[in-house]
Protein backbone atom coordinates (compact mmCIF):
# COMPACT_ATOMS: atom_id res chain seq x y z
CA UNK A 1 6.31 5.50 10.02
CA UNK A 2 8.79 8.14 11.03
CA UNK A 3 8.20 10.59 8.23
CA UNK A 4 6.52 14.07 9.59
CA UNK A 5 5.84 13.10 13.24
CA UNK A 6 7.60 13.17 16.22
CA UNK A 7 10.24 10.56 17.42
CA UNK A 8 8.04 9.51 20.72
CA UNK A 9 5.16 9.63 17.93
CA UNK A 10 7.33 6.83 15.56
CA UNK A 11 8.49 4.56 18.08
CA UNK A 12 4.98 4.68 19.58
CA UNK A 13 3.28 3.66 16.11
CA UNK A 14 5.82 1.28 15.19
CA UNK A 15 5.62 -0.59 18.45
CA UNK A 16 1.66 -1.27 17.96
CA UNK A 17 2.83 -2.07 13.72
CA UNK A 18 5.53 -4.70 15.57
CA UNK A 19 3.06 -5.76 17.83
CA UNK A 20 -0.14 -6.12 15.87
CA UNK A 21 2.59 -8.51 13.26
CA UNK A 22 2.37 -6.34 10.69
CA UNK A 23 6.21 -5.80 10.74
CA UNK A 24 6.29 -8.59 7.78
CA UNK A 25 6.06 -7.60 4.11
CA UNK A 26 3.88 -10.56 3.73
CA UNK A 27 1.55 -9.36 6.71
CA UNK A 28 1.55 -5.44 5.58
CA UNK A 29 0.32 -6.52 2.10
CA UNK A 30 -2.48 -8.01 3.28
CA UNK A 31 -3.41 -5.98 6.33
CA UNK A 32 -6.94 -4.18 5.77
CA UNK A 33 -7.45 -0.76 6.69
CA UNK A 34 -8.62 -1.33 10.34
CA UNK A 35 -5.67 -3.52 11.23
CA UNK A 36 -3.24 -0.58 10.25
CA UNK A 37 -5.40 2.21 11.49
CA UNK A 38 -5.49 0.73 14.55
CA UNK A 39 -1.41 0.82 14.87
CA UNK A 40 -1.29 4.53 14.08
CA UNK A 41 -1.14 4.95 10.50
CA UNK A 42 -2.45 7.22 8.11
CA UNK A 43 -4.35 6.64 4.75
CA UNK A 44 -1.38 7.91 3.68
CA UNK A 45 1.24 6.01 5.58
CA UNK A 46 -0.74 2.84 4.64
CA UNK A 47 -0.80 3.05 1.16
CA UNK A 48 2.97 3.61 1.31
CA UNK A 49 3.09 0.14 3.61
CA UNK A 50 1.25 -1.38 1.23
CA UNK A 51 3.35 0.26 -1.63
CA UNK A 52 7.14 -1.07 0.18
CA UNK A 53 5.33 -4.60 0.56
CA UNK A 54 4.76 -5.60 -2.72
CA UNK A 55 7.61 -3.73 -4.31
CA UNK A 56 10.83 -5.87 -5.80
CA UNK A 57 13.11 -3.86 -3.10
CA UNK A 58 15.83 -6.45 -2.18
CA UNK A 59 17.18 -5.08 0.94
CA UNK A 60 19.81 -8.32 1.33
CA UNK A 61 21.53 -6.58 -1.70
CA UNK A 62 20.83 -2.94 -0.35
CA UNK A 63 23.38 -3.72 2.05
CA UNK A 64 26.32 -4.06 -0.55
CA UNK A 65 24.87 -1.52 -2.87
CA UNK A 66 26.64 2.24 -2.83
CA UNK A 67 24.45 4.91 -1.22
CA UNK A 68 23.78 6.23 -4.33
CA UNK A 69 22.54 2.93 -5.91
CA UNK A 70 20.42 2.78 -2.57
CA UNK A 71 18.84 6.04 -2.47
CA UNK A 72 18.04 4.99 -6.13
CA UNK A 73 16.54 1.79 -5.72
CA UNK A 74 13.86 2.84 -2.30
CA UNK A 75 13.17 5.83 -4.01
CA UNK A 76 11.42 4.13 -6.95
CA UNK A 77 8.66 3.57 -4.28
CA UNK A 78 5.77 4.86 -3.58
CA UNK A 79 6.03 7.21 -0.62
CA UNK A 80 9.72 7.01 -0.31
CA UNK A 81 11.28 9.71 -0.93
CA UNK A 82 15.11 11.06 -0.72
CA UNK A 83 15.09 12.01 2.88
CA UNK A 84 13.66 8.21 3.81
CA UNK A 85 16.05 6.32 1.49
CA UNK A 86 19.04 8.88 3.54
CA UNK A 87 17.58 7.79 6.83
CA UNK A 88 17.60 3.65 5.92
CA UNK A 89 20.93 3.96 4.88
CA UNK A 90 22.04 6.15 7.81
CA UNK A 91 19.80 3.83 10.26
CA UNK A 92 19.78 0.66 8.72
CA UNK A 93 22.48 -0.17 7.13
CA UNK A 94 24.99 1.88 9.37
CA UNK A 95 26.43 4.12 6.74
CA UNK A 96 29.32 6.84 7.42
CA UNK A 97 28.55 8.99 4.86
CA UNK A 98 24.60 8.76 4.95
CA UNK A 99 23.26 12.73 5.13
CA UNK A 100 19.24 13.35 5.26
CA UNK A 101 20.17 17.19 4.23
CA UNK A 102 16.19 17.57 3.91
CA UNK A 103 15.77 17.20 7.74
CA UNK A 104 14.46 20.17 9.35
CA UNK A 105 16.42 19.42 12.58
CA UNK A 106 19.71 19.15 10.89
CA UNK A 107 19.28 22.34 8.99
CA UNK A 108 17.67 24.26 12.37
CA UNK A 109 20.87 22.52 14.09
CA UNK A 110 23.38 24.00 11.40
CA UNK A 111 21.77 27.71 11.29
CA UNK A 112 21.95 27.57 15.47
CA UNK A 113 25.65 26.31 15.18
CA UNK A 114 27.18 28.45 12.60
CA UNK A 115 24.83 31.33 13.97
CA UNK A 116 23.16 31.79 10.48
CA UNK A 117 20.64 34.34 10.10
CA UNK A 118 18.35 32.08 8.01
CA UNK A 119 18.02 28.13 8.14
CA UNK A 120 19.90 26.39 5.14
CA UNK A 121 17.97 25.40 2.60
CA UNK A 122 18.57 21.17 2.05
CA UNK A 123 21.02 22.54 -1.36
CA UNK A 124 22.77 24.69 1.09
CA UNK A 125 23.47 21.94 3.80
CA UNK A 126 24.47 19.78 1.04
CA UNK A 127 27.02 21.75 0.18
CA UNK A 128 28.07 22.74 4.10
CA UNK A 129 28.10 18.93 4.65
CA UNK A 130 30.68 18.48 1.84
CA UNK A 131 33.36 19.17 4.29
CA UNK A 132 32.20 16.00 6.44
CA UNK A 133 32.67 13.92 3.97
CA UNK A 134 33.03 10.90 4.90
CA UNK A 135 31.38 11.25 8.32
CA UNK A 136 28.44 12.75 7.43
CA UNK A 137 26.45 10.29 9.53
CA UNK A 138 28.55 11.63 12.55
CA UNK A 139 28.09 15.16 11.70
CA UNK A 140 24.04 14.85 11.36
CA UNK A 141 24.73 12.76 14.76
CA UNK A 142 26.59 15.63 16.11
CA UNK A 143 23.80 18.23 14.86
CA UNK A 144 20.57 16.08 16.13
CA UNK A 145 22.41 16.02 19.48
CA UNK A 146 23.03 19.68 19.49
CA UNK A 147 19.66 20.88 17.84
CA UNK A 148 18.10 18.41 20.89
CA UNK A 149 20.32 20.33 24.06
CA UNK A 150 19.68 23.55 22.65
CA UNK A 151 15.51 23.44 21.54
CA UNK A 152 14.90 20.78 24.70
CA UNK A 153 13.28 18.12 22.02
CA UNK A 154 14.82 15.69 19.91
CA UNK A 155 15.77 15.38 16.27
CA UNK A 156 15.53 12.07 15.16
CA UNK A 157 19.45 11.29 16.67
């Protein structure tokens, strides 16, 4: 839900996905294209809910798998790429060392902070966020919070 829009956009959709029920992999599977348009999603977006409903994800053992075992696993599907599978573990399962160096806040946050001339590429903050190791989650914390003060709109944070 949170991919590409705006955080006020996410919680907005996800609110009417919560509230329409179709929070439930069982309920997202079979949810027709009305129900889900209805909440806020894309074509797109859908076919991705549809796509994380019926896959073999177990998220129970997601939360004793290593981050790179994670990243693995969500990645396998559909619509999930790197920067999501980064976010769940940073979000959802409350990882230290969980860094979504493909986020275009944390990267805009970085070149303000170290006064780059150019943004870093998500390579280049990869290798930046090596030193942060293994707080990475605080350090993209850190960077949301100052890309937020200093543009006057949030990162996700």
């Amino acid at each position: 839900v949170s991919q590409q829009v705006s955080v006020a956009s996410a919680a907005a959709i996800w609110g009417r996905v919560e509230e329409a029920g179709l929070h439930e992999r069982a309920a997202m599977a079979k949810a027709d294209d009305e129900a889900l348009r209805a909440c806020g999603l894309s074509r797109q977006k859908m076919r991705y809910g549809r796509a994380l409903a019926t896959s073999d994800v177990d998220f129970e053992a997601l939360r004793h798998a290593p981050d790179d075992a994670v990243i693995k696993s969500l990645t396998q599907v559909t619509g999930i790429g790197v920067w999501t599978a980064e976010i769940y573990a940073k979000f959802s399962l409350g990882r230290a060392d969980a860094f979504a160096a493909g986020d275009l806040a944390l990267q805009e946050g970085a070149k303000m902070l170290f006064q780059l001339e150019e943004r870093p590429t998500e390579k280049e903050l990869r290798v930046m966020a090596e030193a942060w190791r293994p707080w990475r989650s605080v350090a993209a914390r850190i960077l949301w919070a100052y890309y937020a003060q200093e543009k006057r709109r949030e990162g996700i944070g």
